[in-house]
PDB file of N, CA and C in Angstrom:
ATOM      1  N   UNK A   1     -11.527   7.021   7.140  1.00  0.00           N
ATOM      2  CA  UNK A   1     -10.676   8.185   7.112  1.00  0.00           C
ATOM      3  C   UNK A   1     -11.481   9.313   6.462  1.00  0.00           C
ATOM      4  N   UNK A   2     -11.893  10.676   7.070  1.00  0.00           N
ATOM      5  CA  UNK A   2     -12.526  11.554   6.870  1.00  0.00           C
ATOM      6  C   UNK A   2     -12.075  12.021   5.627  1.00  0.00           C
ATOM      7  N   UNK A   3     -12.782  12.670   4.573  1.00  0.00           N
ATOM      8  CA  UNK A   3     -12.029  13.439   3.639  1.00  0.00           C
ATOM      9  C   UNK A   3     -11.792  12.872   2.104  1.00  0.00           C
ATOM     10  N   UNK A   4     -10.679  11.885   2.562  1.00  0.00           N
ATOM     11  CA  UNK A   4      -9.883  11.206   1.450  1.00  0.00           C
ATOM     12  C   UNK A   4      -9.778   9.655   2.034  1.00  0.00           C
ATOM     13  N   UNK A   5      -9.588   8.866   0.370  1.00  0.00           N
ATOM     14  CA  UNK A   5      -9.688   7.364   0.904  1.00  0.00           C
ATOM     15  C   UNK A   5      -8.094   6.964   0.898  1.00  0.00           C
ATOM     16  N   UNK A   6      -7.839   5.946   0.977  1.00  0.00           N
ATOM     17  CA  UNK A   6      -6.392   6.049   0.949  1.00  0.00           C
ATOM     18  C   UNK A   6      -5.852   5.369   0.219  1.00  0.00           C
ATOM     19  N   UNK A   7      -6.624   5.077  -1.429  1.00  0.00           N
ATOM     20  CA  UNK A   7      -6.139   5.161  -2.624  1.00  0.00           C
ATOM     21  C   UNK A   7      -5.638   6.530  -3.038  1.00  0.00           C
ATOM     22  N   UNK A   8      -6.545   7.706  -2.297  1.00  0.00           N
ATOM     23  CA  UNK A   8      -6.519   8.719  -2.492  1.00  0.00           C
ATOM     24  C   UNK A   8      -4.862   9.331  -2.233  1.00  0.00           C
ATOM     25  N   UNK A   9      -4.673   9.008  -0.725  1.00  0.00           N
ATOM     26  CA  UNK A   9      -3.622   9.209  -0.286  1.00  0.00           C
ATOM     27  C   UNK A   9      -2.248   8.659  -0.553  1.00  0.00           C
ATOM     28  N   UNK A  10      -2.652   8.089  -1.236  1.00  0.00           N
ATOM     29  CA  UNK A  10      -1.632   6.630  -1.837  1.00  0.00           C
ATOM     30  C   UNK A  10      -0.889   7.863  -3.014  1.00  0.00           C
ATOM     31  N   UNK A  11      -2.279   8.160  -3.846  1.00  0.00           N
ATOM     32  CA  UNK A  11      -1.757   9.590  -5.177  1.00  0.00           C
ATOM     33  C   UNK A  11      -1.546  10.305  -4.798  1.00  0.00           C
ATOM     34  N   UNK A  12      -1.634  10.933  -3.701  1.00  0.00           N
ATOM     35  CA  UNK A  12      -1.131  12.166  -3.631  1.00  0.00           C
ATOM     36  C   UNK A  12      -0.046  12.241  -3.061  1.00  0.00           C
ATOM     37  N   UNK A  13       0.540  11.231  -2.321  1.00  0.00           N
ATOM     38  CA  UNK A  13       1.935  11.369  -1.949  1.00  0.00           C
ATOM     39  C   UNK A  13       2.887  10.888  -3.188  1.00  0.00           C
ATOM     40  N   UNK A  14       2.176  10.410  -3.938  1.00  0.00           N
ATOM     41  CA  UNK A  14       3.255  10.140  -5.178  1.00  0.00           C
ATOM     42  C   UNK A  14       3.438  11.174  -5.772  1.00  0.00           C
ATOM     43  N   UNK A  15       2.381  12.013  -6.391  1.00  0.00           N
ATOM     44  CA  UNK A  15       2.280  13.291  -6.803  1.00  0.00           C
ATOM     45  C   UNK A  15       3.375  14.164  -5.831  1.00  0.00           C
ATOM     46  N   UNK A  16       3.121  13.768  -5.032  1.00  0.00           N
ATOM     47  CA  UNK A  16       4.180  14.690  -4.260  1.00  0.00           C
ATOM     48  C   UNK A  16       5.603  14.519  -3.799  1.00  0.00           C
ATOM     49  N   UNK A  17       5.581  13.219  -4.896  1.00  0.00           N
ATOM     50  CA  UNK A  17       7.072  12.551  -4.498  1.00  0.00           C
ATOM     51  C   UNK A  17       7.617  11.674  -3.408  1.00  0.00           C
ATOM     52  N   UNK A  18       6.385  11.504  -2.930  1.00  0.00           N
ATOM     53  CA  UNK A  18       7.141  11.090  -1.313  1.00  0.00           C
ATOM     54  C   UNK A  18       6.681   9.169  -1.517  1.00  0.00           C
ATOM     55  N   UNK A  19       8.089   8.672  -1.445  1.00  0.00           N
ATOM     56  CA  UNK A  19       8.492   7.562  -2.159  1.00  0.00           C
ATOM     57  C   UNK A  19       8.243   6.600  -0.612  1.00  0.00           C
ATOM     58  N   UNK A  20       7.676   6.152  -0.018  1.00  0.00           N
ATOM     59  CA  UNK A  20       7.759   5.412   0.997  1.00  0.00           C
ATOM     60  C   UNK A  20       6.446   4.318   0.994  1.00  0.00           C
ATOM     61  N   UNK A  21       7.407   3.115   1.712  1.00  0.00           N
ATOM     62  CA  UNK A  21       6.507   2.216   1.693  1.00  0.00           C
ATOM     63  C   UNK A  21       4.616   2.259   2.270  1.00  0.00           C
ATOM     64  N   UNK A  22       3.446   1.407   1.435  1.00  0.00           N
ATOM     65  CA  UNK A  22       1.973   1.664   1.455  1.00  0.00           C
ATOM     66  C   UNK A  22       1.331   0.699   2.187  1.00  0.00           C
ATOM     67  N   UNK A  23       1.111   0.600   2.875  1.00  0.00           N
ATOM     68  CA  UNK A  23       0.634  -0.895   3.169  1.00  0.00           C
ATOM     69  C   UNK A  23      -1.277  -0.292   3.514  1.00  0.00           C
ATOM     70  N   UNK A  24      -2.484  -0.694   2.288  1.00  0.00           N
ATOM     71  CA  UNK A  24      -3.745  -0.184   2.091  1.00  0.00           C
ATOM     72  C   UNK A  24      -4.668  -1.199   3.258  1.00  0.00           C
ATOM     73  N   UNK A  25      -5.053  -0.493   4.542  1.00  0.00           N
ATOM     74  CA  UNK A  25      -6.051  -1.383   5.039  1.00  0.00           C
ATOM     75  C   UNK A  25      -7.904  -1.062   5.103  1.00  0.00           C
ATOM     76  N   UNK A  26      -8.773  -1.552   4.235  1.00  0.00           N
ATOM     77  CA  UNK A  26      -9.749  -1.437   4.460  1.00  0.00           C
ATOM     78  C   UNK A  26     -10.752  -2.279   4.766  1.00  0.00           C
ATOM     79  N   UNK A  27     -11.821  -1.533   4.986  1.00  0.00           N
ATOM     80  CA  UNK A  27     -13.157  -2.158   5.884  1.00  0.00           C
ATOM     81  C   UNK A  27     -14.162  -2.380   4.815  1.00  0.00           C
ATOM     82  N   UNK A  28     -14.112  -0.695   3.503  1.00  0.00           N
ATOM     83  CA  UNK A  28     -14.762  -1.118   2.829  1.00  0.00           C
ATOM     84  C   UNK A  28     -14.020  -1.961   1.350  1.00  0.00           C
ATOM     85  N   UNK A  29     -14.008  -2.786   0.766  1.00  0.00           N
ATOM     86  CA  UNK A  29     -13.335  -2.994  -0.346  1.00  0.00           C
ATOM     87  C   UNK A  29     -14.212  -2.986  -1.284  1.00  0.00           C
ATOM     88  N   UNK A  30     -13.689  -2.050  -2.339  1.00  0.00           N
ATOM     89  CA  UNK A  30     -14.457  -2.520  -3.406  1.00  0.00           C
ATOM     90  C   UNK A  30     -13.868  -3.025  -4.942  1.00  0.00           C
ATOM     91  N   UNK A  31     -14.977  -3.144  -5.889  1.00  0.00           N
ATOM     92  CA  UNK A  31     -14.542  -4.158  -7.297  1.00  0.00           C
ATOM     93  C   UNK A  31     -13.259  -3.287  -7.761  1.00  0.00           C
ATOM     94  N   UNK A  32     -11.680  -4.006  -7.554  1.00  0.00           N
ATOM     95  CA  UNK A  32     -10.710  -3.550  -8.226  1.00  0.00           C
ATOM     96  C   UNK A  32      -9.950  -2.750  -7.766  1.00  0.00           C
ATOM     97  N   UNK A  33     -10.605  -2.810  -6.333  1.00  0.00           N
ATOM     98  CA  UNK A  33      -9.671  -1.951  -5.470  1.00  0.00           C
ATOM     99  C   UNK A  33      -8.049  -2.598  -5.037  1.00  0.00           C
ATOM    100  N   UNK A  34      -8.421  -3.459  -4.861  1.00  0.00           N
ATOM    101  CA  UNK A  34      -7.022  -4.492  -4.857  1.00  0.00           C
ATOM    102  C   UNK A  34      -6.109  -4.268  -5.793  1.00  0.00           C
ATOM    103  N   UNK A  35      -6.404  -4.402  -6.772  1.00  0.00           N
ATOM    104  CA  UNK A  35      -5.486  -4.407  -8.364  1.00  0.00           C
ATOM    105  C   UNK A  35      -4.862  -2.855  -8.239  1.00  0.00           C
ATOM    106  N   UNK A  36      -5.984  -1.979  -8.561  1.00  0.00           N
ATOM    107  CA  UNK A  36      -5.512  -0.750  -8.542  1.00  0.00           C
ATOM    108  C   UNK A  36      -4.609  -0.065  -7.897  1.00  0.00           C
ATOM    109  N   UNK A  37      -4.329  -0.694  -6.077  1.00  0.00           N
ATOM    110  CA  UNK A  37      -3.796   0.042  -5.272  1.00  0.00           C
ATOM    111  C   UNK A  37      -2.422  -0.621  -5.363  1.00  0.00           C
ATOM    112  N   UNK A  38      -2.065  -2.284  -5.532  1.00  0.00           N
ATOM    113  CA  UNK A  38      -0.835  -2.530  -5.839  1.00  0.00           C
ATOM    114  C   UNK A  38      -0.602  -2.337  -7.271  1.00  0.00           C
ATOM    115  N   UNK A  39      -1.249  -1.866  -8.179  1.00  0.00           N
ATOM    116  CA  UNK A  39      -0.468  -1.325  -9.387  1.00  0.00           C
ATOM    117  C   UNK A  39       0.158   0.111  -9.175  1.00  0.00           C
ATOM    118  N   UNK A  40      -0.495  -0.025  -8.171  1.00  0.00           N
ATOM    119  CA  UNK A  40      -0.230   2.002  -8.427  1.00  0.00           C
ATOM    120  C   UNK A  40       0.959   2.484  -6.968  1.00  0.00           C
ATOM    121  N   UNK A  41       1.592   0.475  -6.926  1.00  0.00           N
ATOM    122  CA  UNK A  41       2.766   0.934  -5.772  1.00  0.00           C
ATOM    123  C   UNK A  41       2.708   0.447  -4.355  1.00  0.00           C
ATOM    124  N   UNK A  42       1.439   0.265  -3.748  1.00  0.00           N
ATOM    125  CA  UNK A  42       1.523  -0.252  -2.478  1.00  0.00           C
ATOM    126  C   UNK A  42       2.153  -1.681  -2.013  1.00  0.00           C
ATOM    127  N   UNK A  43       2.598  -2.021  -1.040  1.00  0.00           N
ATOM    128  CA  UNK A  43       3.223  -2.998  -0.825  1.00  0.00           C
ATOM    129  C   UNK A  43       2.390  -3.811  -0.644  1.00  0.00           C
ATOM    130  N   UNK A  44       1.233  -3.298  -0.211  1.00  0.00           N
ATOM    131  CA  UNK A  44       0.035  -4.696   0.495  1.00  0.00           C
ATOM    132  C   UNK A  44      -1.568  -3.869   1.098  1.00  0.00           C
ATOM    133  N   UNK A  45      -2.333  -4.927   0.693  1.00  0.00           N
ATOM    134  CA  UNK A  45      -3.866  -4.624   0.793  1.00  0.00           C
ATOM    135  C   UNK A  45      -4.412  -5.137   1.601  1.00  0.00           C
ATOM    136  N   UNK A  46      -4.793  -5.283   2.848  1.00  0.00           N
ATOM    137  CA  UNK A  46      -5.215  -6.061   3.475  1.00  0.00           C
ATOM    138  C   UNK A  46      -6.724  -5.312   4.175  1.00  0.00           C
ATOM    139  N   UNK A  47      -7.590  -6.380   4.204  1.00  0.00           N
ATOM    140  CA  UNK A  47      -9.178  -6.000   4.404  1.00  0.00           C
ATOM    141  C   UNK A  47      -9.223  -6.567   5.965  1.00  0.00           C
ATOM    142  N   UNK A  48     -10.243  -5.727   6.895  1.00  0.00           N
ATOM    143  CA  UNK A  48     -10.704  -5.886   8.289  1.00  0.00           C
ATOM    144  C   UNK A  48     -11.488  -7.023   8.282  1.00  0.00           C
ATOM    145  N   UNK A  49     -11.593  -7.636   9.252  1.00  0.00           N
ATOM    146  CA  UNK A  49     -10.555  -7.554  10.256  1.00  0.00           C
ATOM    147  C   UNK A  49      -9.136  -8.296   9.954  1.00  0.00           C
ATOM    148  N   UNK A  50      -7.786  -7.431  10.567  1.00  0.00           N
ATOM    149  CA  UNK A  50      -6.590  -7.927   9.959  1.00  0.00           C
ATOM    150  C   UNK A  50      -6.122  -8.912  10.983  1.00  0.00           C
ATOM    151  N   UNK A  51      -5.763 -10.429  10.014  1.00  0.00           N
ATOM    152  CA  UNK A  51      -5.013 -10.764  10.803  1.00  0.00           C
ATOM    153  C   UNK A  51      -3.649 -10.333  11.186  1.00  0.00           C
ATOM    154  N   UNK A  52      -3.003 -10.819  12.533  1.00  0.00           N
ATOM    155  CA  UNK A  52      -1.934 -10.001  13.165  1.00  0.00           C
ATOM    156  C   UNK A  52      -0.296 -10.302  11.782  1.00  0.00           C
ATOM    157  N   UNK A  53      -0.726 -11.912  12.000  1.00  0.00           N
ATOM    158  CA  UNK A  53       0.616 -12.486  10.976  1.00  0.00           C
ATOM    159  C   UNK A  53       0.372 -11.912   9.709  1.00  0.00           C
ATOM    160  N   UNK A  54      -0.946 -11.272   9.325  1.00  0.00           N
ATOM    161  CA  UNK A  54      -0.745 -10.792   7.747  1.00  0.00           C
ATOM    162  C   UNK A  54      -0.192  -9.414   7.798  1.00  0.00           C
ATOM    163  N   UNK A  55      -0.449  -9.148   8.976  1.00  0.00           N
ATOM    164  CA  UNK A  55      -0.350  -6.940   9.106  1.00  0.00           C
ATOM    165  C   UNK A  55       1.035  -7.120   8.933  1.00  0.00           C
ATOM    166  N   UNK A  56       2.069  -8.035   9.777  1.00  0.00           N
ATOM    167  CA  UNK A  56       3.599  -8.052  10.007  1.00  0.00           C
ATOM    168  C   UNK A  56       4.331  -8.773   8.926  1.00  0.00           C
ATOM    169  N   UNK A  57       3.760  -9.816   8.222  1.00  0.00           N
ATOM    170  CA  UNK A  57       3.965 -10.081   6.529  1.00  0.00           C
ATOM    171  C   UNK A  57       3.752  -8.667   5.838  1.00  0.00           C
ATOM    172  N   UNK A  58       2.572  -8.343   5.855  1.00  0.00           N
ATOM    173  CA  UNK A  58       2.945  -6.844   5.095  1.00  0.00           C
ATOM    174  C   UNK A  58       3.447  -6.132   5.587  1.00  0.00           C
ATOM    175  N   UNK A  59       4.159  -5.544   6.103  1.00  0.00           N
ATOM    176  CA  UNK A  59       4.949  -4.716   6.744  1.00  0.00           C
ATOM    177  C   UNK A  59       6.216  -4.946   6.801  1.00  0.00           C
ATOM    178  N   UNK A  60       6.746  -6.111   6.330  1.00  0.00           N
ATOM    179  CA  UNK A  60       8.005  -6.758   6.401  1.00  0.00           C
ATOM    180  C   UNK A  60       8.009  -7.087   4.766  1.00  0.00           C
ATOM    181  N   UNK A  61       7.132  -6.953   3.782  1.00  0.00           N
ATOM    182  CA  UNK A  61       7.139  -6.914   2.421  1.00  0.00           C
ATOM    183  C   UNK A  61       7.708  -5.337   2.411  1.00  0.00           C
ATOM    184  N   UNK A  62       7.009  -4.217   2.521  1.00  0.00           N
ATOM    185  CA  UNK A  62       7.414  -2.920   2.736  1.00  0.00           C
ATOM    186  C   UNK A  62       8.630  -2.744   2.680  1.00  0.00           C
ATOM    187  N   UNK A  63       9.283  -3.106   3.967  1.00  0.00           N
ATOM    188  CA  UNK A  63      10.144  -2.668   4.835  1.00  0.00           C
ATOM    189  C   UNK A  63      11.173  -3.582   3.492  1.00  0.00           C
ATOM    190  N   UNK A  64      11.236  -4.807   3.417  1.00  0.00           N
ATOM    191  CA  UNK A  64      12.452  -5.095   1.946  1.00  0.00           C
ATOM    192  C   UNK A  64      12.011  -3.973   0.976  1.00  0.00           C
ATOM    193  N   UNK A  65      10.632  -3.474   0.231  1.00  0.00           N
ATOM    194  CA  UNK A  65      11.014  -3.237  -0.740  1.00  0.00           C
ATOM    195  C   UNK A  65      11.464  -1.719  -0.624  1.00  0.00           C
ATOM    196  N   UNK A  66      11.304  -1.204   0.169  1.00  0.00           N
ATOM    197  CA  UNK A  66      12.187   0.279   0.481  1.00  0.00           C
ATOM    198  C   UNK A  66      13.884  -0.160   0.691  1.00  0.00           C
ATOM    199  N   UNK A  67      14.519  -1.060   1.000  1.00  0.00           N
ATOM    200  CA  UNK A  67      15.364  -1.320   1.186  1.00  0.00           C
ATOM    201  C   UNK A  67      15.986  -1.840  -0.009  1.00  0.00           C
ATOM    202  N   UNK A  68      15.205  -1.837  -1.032  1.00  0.00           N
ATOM    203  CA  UNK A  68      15.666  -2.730  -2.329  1.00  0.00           C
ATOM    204  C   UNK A  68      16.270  -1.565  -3.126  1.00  0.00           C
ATOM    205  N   UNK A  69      17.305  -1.755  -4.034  1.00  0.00           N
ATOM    206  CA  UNK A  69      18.375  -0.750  -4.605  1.00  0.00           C
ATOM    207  C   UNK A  69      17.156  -0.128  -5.693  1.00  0.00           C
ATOM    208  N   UNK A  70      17.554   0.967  -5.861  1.00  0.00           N
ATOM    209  CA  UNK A  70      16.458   1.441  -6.986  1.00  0.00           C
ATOM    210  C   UNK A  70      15.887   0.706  -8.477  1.00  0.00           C
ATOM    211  N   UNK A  71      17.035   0.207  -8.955  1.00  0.00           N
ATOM    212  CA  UNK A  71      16.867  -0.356  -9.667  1.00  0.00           C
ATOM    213  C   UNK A  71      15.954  -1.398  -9.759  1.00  0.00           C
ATOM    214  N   UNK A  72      15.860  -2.293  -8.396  1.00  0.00           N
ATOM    215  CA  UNK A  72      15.306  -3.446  -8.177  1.00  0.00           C
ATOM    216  C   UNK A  72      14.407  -3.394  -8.247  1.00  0.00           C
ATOM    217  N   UNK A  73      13.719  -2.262  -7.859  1.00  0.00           N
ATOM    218  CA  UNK A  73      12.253  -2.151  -7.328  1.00  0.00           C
ATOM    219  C   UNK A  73      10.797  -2.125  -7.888  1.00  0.00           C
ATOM    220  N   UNK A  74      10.032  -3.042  -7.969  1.00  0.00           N
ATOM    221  CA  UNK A  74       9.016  -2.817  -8.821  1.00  0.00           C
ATOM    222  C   UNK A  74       7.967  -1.685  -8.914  1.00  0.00           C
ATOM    223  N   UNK A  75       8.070  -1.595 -10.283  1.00  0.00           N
ATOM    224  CA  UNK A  75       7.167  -0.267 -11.022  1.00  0.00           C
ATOM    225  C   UNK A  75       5.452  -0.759 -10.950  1.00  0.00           C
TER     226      UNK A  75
END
């Protein structure tokens, strides 16, 4: 992704409020990138090449936790 990585993009839509489910896919991973991106909110990390059953496991993690009452939802 030209520009920005999409840890990047991950902050700046928070910064900007915009509360919707993350699901992080990369090619390159690096040390702690994992940790960082579900601490900081994403539903799921998944590295290339993706399998199909993991893309739709994550995406179906997402999809509950946007659906989960506010309260519920992990910080």
């Amino acid at each position: 992704m030209p520009g920005m990585s999409g840890h990047e993009v991950q902050a700046h839509m928070e910064r900007a409020g915009l509360h919707v489910p993350v699901v992080i896919i990369t090619g390159h991973e690096t040390p702690g990138a994992r940790e960082r991106t579900l601490r900081a909110g994403a539903s799921g990390f998944l590295r290339k090449p993706v399998d199909d059953s993991d893309l739709i496991a994550a995406i179906q993690t997402a999809i509950d936790a946007s659906r989960a009452p506010q309260g519920a939802r992990a910080e």
